[in-house]
N, C-alpha and C. Protein backbone atom coordinates (compact mmCIF):
# COMPACT_ATOMS: atom_id res chain seq x y z
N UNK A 1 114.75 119.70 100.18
CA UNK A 1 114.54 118.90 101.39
C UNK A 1 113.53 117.79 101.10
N UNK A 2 114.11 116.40 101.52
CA UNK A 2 113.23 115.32 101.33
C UNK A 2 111.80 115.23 102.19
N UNK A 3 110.25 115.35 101.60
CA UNK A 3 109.52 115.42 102.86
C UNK A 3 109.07 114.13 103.18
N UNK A 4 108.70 114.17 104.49
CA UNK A 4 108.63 112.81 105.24
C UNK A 4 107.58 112.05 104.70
N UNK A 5 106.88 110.64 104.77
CA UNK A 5 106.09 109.80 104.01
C UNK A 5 104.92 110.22 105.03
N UNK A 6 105.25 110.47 106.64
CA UNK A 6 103.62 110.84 107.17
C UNK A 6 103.49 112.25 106.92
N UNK A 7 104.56 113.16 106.49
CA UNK A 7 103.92 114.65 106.39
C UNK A 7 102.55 114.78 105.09
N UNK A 8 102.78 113.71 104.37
CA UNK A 8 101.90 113.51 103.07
C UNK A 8 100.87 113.37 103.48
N UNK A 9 100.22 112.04 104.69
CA UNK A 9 99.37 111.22 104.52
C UNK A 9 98.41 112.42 105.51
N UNK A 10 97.27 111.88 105.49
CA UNK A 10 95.71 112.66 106.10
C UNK A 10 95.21 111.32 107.05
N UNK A 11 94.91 111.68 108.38
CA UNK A 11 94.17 110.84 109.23
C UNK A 11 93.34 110.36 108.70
N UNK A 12 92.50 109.33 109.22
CA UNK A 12 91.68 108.24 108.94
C UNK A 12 91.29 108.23 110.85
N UNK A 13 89.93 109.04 110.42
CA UNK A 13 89.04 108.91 111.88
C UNK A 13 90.10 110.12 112.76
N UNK A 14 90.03 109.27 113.85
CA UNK A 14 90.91 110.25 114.96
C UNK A 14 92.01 109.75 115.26
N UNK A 15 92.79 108.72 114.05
CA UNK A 15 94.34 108.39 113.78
C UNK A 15 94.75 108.54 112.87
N UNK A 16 96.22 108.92 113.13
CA UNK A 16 96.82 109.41 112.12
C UNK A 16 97.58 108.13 111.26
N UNK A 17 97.86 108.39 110.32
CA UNK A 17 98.49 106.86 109.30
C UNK A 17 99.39 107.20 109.08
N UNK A 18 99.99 105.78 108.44
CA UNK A 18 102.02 106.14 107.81
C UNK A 18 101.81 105.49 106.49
N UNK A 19 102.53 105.92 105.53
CA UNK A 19 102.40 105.35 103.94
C UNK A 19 103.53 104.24 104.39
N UNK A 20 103.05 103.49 103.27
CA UNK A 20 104.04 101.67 103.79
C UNK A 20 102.77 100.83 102.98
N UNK A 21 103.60 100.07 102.13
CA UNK A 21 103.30 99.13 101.28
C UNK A 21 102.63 97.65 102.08
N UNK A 22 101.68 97.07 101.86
CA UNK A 22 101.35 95.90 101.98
C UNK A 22 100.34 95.46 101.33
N UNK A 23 100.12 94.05 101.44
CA UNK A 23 99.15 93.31 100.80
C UNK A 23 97.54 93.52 101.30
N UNK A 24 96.46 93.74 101.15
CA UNK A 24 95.37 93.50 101.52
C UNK A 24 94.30 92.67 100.83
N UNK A 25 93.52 91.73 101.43
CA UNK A 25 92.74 91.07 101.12
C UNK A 25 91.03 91.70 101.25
N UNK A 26 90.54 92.23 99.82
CA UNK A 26 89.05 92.51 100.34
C UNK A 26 87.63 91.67 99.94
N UNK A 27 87.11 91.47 100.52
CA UNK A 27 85.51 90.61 99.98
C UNK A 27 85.00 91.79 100.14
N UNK A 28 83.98 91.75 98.97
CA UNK A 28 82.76 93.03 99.08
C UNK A 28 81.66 91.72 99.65
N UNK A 29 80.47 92.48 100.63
CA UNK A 29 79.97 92.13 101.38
C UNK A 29 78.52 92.93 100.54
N UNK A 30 77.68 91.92 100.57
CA UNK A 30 76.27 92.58 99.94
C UNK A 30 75.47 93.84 100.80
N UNK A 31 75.81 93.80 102.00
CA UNK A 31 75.11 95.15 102.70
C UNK A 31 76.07 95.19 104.00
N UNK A 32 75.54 96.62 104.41
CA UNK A 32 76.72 96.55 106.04
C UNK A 32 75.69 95.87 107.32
N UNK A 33 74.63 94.92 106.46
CA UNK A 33 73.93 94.01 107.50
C UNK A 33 74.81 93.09 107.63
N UNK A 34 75.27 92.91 106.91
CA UNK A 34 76.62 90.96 106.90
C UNK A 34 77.97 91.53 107.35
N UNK A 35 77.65 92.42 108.08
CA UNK A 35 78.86 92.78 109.27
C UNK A 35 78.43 92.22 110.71
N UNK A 36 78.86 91.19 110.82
CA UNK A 36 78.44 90.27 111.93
C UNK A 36 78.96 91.39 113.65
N UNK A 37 78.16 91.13 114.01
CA UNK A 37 78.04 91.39 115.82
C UNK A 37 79.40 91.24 116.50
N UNK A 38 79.93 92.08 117.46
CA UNK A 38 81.05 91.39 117.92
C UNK A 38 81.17 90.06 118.20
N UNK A 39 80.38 89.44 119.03
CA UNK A 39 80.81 88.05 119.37
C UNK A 39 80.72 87.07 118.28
N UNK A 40 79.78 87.34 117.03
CA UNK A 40 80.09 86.30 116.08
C UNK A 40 81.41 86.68 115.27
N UNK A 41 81.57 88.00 115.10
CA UNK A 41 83.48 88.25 114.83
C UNK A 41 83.87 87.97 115.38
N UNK A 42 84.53 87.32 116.51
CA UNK A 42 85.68 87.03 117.26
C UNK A 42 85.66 85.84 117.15
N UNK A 43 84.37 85.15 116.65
CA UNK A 43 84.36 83.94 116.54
C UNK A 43 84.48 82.89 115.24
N UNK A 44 84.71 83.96 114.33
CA UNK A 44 84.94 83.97 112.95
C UNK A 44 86.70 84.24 112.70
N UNK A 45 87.28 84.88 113.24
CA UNK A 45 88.55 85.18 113.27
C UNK A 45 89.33 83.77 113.02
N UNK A 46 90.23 83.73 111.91
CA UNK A 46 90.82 82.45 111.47
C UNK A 46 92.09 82.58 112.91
N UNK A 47 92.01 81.49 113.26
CA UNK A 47 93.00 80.45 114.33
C UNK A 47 94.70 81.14 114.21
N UNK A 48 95.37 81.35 113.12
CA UNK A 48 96.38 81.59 112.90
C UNK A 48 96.34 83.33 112.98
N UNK A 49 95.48 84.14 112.94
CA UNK A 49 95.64 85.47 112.89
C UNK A 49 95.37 85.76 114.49
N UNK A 50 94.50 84.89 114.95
CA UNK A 50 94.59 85.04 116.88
C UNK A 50 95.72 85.12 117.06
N UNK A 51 96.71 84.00 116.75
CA UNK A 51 97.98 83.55 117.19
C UNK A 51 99.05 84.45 116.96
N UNK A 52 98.93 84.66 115.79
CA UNK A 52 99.90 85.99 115.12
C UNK A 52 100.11 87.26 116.07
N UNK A 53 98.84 87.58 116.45
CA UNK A 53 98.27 88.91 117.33
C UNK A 53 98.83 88.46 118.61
N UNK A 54 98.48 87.50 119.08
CA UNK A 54 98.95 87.07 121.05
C UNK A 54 100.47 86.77 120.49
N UNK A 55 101.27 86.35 119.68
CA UNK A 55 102.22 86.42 119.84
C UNK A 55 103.08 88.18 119.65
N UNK A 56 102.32 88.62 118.80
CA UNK A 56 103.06 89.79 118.52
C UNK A 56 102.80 91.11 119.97
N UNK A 57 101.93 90.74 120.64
CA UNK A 57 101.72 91.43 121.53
C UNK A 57 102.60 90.82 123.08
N UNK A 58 102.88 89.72 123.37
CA UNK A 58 103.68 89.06 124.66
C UNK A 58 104.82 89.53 124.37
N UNK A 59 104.97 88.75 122.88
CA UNK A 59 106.13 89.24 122.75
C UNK A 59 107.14 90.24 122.67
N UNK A 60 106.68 91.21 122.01
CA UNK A 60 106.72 92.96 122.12
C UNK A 60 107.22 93.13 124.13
N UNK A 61 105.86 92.28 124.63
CA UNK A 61 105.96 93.20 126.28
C UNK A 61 107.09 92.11 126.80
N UNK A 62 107.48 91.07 126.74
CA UNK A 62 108.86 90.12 127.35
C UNK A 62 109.79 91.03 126.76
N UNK A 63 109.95 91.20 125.57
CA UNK A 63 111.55 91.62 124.87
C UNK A 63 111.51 92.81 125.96
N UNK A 64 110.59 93.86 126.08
CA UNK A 64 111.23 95.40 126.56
C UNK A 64 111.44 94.86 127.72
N UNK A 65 110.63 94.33 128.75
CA UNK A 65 111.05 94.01 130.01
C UNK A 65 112.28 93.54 130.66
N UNK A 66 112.84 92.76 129.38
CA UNK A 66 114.25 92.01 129.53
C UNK A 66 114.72 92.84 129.31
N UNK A 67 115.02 93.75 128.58
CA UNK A 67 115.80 95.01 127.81
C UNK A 67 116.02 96.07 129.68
N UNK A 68 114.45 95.96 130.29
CA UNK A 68 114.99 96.86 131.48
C UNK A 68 116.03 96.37 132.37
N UNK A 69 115.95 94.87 132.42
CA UNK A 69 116.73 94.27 133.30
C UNK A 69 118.15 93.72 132.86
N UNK A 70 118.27 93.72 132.11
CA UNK A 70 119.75 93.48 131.34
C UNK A 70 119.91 94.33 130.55
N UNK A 71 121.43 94.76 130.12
CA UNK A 71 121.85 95.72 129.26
C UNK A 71 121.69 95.61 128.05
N UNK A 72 121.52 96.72 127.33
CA UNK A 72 121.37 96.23 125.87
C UNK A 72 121.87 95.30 125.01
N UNK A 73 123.41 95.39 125.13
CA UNK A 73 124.52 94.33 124.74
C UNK A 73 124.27 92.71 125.12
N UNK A 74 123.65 92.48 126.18
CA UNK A 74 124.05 91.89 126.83
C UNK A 74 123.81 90.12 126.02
N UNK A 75 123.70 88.96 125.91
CA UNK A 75 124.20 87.90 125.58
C UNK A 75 122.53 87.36 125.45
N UNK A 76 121.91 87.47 126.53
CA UNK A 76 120.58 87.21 126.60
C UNK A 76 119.52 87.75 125.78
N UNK A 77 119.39 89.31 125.84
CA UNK A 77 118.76 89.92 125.21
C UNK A 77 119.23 89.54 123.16
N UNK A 78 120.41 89.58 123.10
CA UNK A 78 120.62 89.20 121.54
C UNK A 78 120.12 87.67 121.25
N UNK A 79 120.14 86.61 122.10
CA UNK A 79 119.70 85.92 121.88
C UNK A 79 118.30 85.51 121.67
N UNK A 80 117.73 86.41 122.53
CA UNK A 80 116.24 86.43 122.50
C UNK A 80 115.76 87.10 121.28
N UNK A 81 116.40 88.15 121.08
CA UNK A 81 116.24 88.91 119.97
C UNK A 81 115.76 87.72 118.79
N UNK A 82 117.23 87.08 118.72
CA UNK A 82 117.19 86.46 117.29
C UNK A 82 116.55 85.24 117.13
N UNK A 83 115.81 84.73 118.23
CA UNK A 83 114.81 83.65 118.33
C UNK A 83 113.50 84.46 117.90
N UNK A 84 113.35 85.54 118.48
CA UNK A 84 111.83 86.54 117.98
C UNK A 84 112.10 86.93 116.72
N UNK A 85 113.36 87.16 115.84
CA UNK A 85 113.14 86.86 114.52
C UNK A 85 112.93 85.51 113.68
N UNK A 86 113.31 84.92 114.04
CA UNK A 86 113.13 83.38 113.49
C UNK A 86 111.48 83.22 113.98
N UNK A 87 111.17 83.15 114.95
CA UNK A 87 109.66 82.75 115.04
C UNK A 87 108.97 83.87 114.08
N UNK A 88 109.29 85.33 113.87
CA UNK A 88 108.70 86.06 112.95
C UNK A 88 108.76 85.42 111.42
N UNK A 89 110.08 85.00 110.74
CA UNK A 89 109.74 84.55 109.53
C UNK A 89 109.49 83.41 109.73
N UNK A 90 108.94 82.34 110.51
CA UNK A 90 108.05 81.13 110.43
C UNK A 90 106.80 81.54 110.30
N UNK A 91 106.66 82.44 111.15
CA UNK A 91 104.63 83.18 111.05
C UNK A 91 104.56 83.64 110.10
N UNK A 92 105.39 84.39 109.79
CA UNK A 92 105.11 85.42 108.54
C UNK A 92 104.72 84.32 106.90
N UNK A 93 105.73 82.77 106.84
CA UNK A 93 105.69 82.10 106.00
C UNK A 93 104.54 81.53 106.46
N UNK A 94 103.91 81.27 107.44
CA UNK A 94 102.51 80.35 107.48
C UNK A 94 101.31 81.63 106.96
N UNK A 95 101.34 82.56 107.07
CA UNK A 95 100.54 83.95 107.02
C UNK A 95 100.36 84.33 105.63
N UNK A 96 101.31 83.69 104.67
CA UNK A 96 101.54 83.98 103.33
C UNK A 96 100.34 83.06 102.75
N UNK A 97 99.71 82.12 103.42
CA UNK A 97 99.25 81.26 102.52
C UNK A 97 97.76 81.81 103.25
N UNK A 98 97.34 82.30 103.91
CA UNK A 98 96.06 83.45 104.04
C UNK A 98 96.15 84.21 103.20
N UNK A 99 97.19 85.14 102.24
CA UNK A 99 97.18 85.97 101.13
C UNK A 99 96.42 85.66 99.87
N UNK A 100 95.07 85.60 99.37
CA UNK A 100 94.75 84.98 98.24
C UNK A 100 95.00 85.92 97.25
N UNK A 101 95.73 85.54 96.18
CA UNK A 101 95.78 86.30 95.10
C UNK A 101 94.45 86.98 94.45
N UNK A 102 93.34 86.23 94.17
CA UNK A 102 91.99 86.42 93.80
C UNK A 102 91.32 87.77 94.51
N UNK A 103 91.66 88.01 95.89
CA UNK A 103 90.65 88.92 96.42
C UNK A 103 92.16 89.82 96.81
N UNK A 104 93.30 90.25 96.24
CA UNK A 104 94.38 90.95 96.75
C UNK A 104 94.53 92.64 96.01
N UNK A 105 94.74 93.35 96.79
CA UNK A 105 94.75 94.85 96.78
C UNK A 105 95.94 95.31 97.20
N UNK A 106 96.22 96.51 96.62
CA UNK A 106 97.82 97.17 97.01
C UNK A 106 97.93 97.63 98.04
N UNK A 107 97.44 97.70 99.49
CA UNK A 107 97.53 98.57 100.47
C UNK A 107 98.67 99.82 100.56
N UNK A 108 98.43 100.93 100.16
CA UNK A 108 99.61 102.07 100.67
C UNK A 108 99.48 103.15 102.32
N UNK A 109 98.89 102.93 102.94
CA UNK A 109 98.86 103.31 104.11
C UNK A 109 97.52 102.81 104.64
N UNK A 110 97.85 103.19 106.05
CA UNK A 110 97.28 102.57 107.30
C UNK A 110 97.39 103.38 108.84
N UNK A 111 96.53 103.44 109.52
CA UNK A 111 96.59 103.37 111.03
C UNK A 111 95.52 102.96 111.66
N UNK A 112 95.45 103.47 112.89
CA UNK A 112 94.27 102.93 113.38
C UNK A 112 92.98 103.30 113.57
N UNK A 113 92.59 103.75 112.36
CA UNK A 113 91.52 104.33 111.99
C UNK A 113 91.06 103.66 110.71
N UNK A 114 92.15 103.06 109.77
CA UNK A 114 91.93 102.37 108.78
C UNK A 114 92.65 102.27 107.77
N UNK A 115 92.36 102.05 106.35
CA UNK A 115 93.68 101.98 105.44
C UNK A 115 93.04 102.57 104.00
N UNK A 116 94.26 102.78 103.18
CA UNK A 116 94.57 103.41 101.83
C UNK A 116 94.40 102.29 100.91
N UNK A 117 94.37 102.32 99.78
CA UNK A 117 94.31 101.47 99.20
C UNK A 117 94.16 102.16 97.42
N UNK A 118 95.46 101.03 96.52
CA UNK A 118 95.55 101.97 95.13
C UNK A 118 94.18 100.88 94.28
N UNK A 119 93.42 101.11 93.82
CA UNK A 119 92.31 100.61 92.87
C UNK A 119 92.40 101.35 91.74
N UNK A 120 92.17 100.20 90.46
CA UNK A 120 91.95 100.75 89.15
C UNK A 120 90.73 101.64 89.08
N UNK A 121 89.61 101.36 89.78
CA UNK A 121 88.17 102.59 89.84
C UNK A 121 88.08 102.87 91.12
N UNK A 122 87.09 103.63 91.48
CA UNK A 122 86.93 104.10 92.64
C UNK A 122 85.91 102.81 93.42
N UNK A 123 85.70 102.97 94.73
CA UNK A 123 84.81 101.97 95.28
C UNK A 123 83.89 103.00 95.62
N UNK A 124 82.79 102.14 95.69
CA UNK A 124 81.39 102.67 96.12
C UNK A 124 81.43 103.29 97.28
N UNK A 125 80.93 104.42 97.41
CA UNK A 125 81.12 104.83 99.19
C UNK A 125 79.59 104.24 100.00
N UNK A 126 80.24 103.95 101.30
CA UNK A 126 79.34 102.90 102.33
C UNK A 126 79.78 101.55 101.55
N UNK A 127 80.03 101.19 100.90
CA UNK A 127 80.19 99.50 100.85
C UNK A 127 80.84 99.23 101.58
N UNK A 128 81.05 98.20 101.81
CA UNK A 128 81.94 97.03 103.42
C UNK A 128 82.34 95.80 102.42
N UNK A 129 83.15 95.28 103.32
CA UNK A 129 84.23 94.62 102.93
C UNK A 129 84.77 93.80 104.70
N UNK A 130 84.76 92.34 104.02
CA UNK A 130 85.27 91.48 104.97
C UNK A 130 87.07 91.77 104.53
N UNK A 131 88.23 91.61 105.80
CA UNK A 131 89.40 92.22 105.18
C UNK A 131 90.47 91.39 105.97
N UNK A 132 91.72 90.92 105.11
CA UNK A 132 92.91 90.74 105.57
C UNK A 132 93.51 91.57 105.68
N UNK A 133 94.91 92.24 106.31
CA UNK A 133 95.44 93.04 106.19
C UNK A 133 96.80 92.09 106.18
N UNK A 134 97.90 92.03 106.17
CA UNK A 134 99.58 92.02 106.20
C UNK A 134 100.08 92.64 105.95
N UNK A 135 101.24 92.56 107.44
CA UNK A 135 102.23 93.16 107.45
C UNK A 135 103.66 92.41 107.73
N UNK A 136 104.43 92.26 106.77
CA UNK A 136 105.74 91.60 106.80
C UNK A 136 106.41 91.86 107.59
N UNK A 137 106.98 93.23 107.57
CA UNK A 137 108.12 93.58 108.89
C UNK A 137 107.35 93.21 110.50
N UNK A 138 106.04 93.41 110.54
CA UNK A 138 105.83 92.97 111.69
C UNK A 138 105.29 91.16 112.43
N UNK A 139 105.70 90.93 111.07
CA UNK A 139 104.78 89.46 111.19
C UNK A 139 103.78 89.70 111.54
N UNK A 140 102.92 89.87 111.33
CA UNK A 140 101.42 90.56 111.90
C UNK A 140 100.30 90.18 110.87
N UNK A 141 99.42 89.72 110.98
CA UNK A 141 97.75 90.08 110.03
C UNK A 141 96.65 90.26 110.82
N UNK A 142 95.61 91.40 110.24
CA UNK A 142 94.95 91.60 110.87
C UNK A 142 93.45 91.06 110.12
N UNK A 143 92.10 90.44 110.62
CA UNK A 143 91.30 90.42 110.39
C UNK A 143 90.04 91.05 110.82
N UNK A 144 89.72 91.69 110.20
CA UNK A 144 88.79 93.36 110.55
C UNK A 144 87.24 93.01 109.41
N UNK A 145 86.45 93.82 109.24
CA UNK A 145 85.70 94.39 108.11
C UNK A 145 85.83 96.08 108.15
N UNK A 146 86.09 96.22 106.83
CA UNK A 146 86.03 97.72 106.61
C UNK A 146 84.87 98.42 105.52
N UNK A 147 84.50 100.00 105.88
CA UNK A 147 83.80 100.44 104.79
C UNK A 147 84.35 101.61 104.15
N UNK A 148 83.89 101.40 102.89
CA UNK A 148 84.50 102.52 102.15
C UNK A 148 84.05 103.56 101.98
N UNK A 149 84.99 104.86 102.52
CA UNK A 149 84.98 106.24 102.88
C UNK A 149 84.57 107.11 101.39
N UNK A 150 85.79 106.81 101.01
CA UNK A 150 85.90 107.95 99.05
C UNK A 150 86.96 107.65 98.64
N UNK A 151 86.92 107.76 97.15
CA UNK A 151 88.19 107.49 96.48
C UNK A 151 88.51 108.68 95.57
N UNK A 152 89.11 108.73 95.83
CA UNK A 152 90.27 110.55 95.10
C UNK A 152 91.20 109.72 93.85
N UNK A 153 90.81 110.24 92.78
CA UNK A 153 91.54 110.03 91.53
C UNK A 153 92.97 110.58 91.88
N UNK A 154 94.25 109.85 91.00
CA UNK A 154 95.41 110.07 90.98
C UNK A 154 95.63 109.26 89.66
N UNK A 155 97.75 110.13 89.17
CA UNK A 155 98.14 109.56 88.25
C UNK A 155 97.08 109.86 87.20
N UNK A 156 96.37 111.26 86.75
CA UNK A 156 95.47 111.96 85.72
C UNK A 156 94.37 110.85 85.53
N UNK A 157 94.04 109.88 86.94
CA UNK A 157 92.70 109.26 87.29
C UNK A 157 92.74 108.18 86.42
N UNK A 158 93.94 107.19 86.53
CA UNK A 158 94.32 106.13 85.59
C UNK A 158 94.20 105.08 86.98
N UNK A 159 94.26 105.75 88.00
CA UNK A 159 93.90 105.04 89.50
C UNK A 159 93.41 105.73 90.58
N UNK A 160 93.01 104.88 91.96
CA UNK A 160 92.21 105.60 92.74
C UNK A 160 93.01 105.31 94.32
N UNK A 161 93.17 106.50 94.99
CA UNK A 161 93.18 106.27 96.16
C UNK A 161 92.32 106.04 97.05
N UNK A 162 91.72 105.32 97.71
CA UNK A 162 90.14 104.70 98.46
C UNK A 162 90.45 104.66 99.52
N UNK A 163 90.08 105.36 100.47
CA UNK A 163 90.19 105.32 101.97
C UNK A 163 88.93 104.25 102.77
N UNK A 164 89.36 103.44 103.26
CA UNK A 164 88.25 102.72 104.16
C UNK A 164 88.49 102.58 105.78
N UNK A 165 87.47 102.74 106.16
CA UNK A 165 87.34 102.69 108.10
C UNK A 165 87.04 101.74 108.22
N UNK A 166 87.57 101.13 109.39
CA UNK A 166 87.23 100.15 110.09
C UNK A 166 85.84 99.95 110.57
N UNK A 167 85.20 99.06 110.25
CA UNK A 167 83.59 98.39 110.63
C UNK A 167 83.63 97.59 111.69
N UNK A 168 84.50 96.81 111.63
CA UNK A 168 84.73 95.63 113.04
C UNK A 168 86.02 95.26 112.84
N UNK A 169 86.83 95.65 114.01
CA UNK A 169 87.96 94.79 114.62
C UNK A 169 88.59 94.74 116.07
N UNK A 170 89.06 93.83 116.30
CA UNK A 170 89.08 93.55 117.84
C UNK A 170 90.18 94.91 118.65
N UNK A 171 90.02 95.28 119.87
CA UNK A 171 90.88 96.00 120.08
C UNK A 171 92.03 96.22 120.29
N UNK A 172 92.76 94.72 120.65
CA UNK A 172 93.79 94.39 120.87
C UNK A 172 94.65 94.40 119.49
N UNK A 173 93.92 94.23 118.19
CA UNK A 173 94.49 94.18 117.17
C UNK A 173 94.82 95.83 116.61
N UNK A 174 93.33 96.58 116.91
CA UNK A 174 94.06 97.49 116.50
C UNK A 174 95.10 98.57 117.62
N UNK A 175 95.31 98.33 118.77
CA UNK A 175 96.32 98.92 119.48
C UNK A 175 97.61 98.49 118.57
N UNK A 176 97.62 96.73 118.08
CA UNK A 176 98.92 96.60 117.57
C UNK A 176 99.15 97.40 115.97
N UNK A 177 98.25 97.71 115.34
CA UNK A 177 98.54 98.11 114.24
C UNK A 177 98.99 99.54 114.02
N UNK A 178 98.47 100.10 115.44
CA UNK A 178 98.83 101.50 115.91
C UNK A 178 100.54 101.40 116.02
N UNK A 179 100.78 100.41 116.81
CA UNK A 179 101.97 100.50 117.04
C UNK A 179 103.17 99.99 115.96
N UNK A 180 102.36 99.26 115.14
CA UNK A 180 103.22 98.78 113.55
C UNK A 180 103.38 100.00 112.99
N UNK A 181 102.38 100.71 112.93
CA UNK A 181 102.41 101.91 112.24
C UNK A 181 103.89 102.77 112.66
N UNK A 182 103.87 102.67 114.60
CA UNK A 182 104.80 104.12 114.51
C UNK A 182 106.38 103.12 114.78
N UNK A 183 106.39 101.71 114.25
CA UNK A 183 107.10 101.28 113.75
C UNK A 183 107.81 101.45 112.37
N UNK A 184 106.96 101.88 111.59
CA UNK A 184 106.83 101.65 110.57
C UNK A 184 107.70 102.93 110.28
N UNK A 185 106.97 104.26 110.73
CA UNK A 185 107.77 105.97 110.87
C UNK A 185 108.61 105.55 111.17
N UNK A 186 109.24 105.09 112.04
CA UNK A 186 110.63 104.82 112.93
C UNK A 186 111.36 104.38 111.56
N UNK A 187 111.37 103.16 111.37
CA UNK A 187 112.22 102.84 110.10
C UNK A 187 112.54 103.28 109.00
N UNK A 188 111.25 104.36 108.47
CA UNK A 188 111.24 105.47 107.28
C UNK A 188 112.38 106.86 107.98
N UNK A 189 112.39 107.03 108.94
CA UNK A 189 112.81 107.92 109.52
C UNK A 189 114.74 107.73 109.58
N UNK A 190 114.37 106.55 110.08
CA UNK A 190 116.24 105.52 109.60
C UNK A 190 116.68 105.55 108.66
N UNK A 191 115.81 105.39 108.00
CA UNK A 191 116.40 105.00 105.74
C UNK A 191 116.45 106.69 105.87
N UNK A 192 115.71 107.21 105.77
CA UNK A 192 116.05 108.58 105.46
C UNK A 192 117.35 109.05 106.20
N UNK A 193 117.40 108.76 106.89
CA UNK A 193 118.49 109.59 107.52
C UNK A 193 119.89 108.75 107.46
N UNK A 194 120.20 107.42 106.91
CA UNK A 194 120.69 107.20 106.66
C UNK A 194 121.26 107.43 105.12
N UNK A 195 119.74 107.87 104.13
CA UNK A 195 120.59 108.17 102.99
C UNK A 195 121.28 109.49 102.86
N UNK A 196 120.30 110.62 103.68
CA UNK A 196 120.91 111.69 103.76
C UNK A 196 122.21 111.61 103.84
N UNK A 197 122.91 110.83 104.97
CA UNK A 197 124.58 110.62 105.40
C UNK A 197 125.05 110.19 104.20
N UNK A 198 124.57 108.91 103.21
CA UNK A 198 125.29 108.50 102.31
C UNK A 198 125.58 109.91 101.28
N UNK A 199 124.16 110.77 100.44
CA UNK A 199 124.51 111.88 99.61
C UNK A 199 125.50 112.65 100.44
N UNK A 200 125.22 112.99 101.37
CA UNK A 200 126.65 114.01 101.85
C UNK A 200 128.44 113.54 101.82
N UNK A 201 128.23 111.88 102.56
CA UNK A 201 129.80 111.24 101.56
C UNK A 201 129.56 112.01 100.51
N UNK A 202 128.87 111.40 99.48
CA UNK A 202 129.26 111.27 97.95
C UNK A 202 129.44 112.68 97.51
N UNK A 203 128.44 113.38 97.80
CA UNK A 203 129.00 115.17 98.07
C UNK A 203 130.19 115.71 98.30
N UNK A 204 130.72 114.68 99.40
CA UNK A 204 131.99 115.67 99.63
C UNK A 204 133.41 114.44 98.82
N UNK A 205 132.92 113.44 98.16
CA UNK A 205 134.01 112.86 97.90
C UNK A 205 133.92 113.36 96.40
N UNK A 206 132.83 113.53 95.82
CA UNK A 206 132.26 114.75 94.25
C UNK A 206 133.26 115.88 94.59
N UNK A 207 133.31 116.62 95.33
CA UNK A 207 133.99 118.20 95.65
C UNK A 207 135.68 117.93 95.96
N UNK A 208 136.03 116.68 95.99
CA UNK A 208 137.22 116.56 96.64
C UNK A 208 138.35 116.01 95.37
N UNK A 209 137.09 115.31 94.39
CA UNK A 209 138.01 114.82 93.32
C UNK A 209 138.03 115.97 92.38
């Protein structure tokens, strides 16, 4: 039996995470004094990751609303649909160029408590970190600071898994990352169960020849 990608993963705080690949951006920060105050974070937040966030959040609450009032099928709702994908890969292509290669990390899970991350050594525990996060399928980035929890050797400690919590991020951002997340299950949950169906064809078309 195939086991699921969140039966693996371990909470982060008092949320639970989903394994899922993305990019992260980290600055190490000389002390967790240069973790600025809420109001000078919000005011630091780059222009295009506001935008990203208020769009991914209206938008999310228009689509279901229309969805109550018209049928699923219906002419409107697909159309709307496929305008909220097109505006997703326009954001998502302006969002790419916030990705700096220089300060970029493998992100392997996330929720809203914080994220995973594969490193060649371990990170210091208590260090902080100013942070991008992206996420493709959701058109989404988040700008947070995080600190680092512990890093657990893997792969006979040729790499490190590093868990870090969130230090500062707005709340609205992380409700959405909560919800990327059980986006995220949802779609792992699809592929799986869609390949399951495919091995069982091939199973029974194996037994038939």
């Amino acid at each position: 039996m195939t086991q699921s990608q969140t039966s693996m993963t371990s909470p982060i705080g008092d949320f639970f995470t989903v394994r899922d690949r993305f990019p992260v951006n980290l600055i190490a920060l000389d002390s967790a004094d240069s973790i600025p105050d809420e109001d000078a974070f919000i005011a630091e937040i780059p222009e295009l990751f506001t935008i990203a966030s208020s769009m991914a959040e209206s938008d999310q609450q228009q689509l279901q609303s229309i969805k109550v009032e018209q049928s699923s099928g219906s002419a409107l709702v697909a159309f709307l649909e496929q305008q909220h994908k097109r505006m997703n890969i326009l954001l998502g292509y302006m969002l790419r160029n916030e990705d700096d290669p220089a300060h970029r990390f493998e992100g392997v899970e996330y929720g809203g408590g914080g994220i995973r991350i594969i490193n060649e050594s371990p990170l210091t525990e208590g260090q902080t970190f100013q942070a991008k996060l992206f996420f493709k399928e959701e058109a989404l980035a988040i700008y947070c600071y995080l600190t680092a929890e512990n890093s657990e050797p893997e792969d006979e400690g040729e790499t490190y898994r590093c868990t870090l919590s969130f230090a500062q991020i707005r709340e609205e951002d992380q409700e959405l990352l909560i919800r990327a997340s059980l986006h995220a299950q949802s779609r792992q949950l699809k592929e799986r169960s869609k390949q399951r169906r495919e091995e069982k064809q091939n199973d029974n078309l194996s037994s038939k020849s």
